[in-house]
Protein backbone atom coordinates (compact mmCIF):
# COMPACT_ATOMS: atom_id res chain seq x y z
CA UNK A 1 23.34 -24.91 -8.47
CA UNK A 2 25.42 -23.91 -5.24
CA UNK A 3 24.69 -20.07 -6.71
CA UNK A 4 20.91 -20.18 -6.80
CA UNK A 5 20.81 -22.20 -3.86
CA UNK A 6 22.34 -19.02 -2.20
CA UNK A 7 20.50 -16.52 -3.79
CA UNK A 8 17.50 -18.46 -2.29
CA UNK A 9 18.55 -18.57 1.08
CA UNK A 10 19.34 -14.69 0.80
CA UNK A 11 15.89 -14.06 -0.07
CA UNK A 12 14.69 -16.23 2.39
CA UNK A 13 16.43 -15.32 5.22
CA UNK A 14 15.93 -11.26 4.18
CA UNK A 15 11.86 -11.89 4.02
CA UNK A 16 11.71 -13.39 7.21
CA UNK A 17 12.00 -10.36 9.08
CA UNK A 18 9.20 -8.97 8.32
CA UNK A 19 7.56 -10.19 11.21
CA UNK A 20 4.92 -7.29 12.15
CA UNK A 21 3.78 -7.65 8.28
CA UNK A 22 3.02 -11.26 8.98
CA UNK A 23 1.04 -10.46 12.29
CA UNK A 24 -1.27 -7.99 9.99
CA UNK A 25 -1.41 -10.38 7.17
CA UNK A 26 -2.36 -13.20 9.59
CA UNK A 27 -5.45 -11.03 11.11
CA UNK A 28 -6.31 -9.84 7.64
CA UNK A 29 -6.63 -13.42 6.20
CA UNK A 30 -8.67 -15.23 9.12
CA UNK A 31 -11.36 -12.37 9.02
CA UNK A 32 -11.42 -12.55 5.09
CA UNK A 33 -11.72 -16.72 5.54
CA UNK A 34 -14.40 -16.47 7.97
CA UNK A 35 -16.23 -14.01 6.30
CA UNK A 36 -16.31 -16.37 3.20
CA UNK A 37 -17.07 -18.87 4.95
CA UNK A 38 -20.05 -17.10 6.84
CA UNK A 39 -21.21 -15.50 3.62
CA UNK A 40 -21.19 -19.25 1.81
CA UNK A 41 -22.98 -20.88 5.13
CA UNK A 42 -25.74 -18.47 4.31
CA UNK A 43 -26.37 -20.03 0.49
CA UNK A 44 -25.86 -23.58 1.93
CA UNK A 45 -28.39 -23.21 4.66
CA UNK A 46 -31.21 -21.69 2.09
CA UNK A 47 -31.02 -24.39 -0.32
CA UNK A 48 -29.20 -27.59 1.47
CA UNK A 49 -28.93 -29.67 -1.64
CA UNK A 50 -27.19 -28.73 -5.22
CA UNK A 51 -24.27 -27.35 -4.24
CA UNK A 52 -20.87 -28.64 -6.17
CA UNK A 53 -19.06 -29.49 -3.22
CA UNK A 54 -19.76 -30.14 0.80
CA UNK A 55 -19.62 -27.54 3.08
CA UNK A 56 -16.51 -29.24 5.15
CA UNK A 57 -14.74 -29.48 1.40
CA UNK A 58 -15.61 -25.90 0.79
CA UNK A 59 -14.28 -24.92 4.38
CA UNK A 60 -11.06 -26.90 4.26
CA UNK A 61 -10.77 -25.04 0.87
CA UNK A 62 -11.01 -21.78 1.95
CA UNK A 63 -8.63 -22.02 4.95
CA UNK A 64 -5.50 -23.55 2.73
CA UNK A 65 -6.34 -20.98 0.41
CA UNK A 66 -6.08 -18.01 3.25
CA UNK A 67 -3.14 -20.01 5.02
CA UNK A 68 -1.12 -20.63 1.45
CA UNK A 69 -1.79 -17.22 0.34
CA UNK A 70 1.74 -16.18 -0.12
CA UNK A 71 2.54 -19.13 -2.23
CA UNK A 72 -0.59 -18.54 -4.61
CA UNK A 73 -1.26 -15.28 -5.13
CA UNK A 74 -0.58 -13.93 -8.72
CA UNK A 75 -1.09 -10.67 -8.00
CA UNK A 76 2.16 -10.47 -5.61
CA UNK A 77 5.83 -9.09 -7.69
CA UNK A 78 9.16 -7.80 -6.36
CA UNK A 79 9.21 -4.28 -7.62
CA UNK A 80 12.86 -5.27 -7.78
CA UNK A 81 12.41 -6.98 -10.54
CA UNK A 82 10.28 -4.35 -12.56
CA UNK A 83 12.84 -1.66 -11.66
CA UNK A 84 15.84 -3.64 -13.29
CA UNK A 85 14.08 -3.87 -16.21
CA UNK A 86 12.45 -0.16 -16.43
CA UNK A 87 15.52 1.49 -14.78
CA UNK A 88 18.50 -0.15 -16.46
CA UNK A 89 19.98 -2.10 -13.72
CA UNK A 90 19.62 -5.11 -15.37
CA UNK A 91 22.96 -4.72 -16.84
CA UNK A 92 24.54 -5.48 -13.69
CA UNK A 93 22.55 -8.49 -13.59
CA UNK A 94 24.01 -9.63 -17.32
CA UNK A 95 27.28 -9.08 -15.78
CA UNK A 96 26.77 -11.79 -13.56
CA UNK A 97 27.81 -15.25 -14.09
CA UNK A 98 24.44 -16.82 -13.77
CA UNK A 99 21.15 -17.57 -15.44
CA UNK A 100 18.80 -14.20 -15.04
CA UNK A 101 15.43 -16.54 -15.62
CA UNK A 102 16.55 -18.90 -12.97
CA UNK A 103 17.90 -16.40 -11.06
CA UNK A 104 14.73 -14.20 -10.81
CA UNK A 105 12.46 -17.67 -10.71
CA UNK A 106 14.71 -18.59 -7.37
CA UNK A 107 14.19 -15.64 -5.86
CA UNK A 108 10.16 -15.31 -6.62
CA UNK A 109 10.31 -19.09 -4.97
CA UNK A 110 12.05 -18.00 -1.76
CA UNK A 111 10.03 -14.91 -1.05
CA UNK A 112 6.95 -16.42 -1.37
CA UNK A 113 7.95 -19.43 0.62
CA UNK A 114 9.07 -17.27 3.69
CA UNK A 115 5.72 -15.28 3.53
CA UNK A 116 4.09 -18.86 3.62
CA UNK A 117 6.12 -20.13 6.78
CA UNK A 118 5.25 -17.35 9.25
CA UNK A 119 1.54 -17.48 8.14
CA UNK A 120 0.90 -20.64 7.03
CA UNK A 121 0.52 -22.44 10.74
CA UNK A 122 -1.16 -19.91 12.74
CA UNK A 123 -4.42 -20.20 11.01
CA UNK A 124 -4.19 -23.26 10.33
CA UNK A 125 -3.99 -24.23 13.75
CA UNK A 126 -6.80 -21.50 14.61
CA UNK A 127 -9.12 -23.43 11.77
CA UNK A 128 -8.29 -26.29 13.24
CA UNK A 129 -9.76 -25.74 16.95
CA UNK A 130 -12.95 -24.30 15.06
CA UNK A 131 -16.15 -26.43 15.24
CA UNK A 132 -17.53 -28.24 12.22
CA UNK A 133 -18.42 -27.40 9.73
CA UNK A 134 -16.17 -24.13 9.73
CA UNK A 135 -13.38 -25.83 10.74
CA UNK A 136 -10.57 -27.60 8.45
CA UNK A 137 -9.90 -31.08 8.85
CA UNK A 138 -8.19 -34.50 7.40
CA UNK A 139 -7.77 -34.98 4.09
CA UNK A 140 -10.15 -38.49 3.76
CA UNK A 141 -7.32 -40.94 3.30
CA UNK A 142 -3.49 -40.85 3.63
CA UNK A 143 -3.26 -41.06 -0.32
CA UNK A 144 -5.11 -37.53 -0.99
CA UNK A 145 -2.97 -35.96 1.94
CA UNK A 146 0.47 -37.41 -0.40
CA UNK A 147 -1.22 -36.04 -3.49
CA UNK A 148 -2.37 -32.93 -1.63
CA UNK A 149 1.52 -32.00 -0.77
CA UNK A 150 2.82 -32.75 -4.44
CA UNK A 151 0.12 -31.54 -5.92
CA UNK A 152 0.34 -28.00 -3.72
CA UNK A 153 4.24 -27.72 -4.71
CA UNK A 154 3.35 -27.86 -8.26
CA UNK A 155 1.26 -25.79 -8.24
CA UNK A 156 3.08 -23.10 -6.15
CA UNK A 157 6.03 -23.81 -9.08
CA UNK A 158 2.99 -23.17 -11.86
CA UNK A 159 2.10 -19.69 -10.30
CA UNK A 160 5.79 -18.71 -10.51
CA UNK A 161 6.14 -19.95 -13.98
CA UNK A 162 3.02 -17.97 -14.97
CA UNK A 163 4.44 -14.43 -12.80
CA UNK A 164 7.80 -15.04 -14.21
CA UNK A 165 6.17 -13.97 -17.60
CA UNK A 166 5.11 -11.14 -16.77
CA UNK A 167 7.98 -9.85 -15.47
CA UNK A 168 9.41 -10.76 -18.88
CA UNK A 169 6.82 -8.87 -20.43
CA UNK A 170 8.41 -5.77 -19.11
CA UNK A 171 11.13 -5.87 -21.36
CA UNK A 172 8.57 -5.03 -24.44
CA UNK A 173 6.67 -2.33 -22.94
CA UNK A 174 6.85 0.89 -21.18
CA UNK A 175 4.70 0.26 -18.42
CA UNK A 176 3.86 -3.47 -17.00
CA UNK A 177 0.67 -2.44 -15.32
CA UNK A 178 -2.62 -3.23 -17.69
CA UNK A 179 -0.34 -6.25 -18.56
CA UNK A 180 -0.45 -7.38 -14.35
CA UNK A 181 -4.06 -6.08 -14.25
CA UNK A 182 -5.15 -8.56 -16.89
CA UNK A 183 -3.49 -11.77 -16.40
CA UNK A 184 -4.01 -11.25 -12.16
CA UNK A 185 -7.69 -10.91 -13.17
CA UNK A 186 -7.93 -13.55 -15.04
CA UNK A 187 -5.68 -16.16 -13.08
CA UNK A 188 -7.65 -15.41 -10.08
CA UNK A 189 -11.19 -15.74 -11.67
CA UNK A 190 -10.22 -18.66 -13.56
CA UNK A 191 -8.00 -20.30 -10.86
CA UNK A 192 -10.51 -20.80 -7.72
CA UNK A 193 -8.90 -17.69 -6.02
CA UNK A 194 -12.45 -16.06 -5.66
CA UNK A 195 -14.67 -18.61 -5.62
CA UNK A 196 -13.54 -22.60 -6.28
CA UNK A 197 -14.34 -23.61 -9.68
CA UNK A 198 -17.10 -26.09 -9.27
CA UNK A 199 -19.61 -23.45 -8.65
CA UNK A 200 -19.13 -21.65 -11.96
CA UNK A 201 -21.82 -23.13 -14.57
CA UNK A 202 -21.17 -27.20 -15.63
CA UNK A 203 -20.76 -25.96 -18.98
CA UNK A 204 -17.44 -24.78 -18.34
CA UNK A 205 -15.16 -27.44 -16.48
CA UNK A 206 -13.68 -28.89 -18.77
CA UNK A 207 -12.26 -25.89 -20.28
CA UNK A 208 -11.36 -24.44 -16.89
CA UNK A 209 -9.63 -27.80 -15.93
CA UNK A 210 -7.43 -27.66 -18.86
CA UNK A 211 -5.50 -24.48 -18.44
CA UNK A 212 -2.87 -23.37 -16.00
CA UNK A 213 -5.07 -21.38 -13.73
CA UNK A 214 -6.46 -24.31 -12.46
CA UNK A 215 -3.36 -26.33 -11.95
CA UNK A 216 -2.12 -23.21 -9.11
CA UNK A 217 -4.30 -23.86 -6.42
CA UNK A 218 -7.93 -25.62 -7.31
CA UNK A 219 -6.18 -29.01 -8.04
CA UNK A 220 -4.49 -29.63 -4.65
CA UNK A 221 -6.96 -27.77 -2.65
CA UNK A 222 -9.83 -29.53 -3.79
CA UNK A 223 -7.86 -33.12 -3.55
CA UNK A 224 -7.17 -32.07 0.26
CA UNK A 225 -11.10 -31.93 0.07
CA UNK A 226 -11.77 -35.21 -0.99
CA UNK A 227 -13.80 -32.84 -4.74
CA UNK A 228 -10.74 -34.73 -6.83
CA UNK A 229 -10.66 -38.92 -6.48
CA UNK A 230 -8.91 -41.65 -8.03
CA UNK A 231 -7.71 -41.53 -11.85
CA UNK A 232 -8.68 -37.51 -11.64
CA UNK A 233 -6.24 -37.22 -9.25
CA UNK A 234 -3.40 -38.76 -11.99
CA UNK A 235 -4.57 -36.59 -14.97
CA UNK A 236 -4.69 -33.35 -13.23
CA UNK A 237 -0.92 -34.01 -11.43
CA UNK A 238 0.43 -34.93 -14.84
CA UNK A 239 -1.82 -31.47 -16.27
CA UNK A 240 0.46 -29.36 -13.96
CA UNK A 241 3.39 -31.13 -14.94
CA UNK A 242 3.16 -30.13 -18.46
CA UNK A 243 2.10 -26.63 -17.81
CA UNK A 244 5.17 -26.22 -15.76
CA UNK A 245 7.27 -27.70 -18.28
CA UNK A 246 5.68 -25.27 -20.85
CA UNK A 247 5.46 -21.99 -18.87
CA UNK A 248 9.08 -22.44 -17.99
CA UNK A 249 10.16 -23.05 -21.05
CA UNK A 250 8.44 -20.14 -22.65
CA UNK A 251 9.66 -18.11 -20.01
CA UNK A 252 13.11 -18.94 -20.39
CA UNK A 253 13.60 -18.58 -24.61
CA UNK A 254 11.56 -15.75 -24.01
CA UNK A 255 14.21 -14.07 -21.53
CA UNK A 256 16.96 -15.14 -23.79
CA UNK A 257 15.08 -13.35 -26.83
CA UNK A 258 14.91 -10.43 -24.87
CA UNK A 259 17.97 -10.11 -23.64
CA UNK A 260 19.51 -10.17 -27.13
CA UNK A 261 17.76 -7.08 -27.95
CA UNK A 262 17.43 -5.39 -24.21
CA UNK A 263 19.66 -1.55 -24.38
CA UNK A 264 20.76 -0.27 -21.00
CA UNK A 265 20.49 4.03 -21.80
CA UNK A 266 21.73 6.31 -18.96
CA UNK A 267 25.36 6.46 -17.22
């Protein structure tokens, strides 16, 4: 453990100096979040009554989304990680004592975490001194802001589980791209990245509610909200539990597979 605990606070430490990417990122996601939210304001003031969800759900929604970002997005890899695979340095990496799935898994954790920490509070303080209904506020009771935190950290170790096989997927092809293109499509359609999932048609929910899209980030954000209540709340933490348990363990027989057949060429 001692190993990958290090190996994390490399990573960690390393990603935290990219403090001028932050700034950018920080601008970049508090125009995109109050464009959304401007852009939404405009359906809600049309036709007041219908809509899935409140407007101060929808707005804390969209400002955990921008603010948790790093932790969320399935569209972010470590090139790193594509060029052992491609360019043959992953022998070095079976030379090492350790775990490669857990290794790469620890890593993908700590990066995204450190992006997180130097964006995460600034707009969420700046959403917080907006006026309603743009702004973010409470979650409705203590309970939903407990559920909201485990809820959130399971599904940040979901989208990790789900990346993680992707990078695997490198191993069995010569280029990874239509393979990120896809599933990053997908994901963030299906996952309340674009828009949250109770505005696509009724029809659909409980299908969408049942895979591990929706266990990344419409689950907690929508408990913060107040959208997920009582029982619900149960069934969809015990949902990501199981898709964590699965997508890890996929991932890791299918690195060990791999890795039985993987042929370093070049000298």
């Amino acid at each position: 453990m001692k190993k990958y605990l290090s190996f994390f606070r490399i990573r960690f430490v390393n990603s935290l100096q990219y403090r001028s990417a932050a700034a950018a990122g920080i601008a970049t996601q508090f125009a995109w979040g109050a464009l959304e939210l401007l852009a939404f304001r405009a359906f809600y003031q049309t036709s007041p009554e219908g809509f899935p969800m409140s407007f101060d759900a929808l707005a804390s929604y969209v400002w955990l989304r921008q603010a948790l970002l790093a932790l969320y997005m399935t569209w972010f890899f470590e090139n790193e990680i594509f060029e052992a695979i491609t360019k043959g340095n992953i022998a070095y990496e079976m030379a090492r004592p350790i775990g490669i799935y857990a290794m790469w898994f620890t890593r993908s954790l700590a990066n995204r975490l450190s992006k997180a920490v130097l964006r995460c509070m600034p707009i969420l303080l700046v959403a917080a001194l907006l006026p309603a209904p743009y702004g973010i506020g409470l979650p409705p009771t203590p309970a939903a802001g407990i559920w909201f935190i485990i809820t959130a950290v399971l599904g940040f170790l979901v989208t990790v589980s789900l990346c993680m096989l992707i990078y695997i997927s490198a191993f069995y092809t010569l280029s990874v791209l239509g393979v990120r293109i896809v599933i990053t499509t997908i994901a963030d359609f299906l996952g309340g990245s674009l828009i949250p999932l109770p505005f696509l048609p009724e029809n659909m929910q409980g299908l969408l509610s049942l895979l591990p899209f929706a266990s990344m980030i419409d689950v907690p954000f929508r408990i913060y909200g107040g959208d997920i209540v009582g029982n619900e709340i149960y069934q969809r933490a015990a949902l990501q539990v199981f898709w964590l348990i699965t997508l890890t363990s996929l991932g890791a027989l299918w690195t060990r597979h791999a890795l039985r057949r993987v042929v370093s060429q070049g000298g």
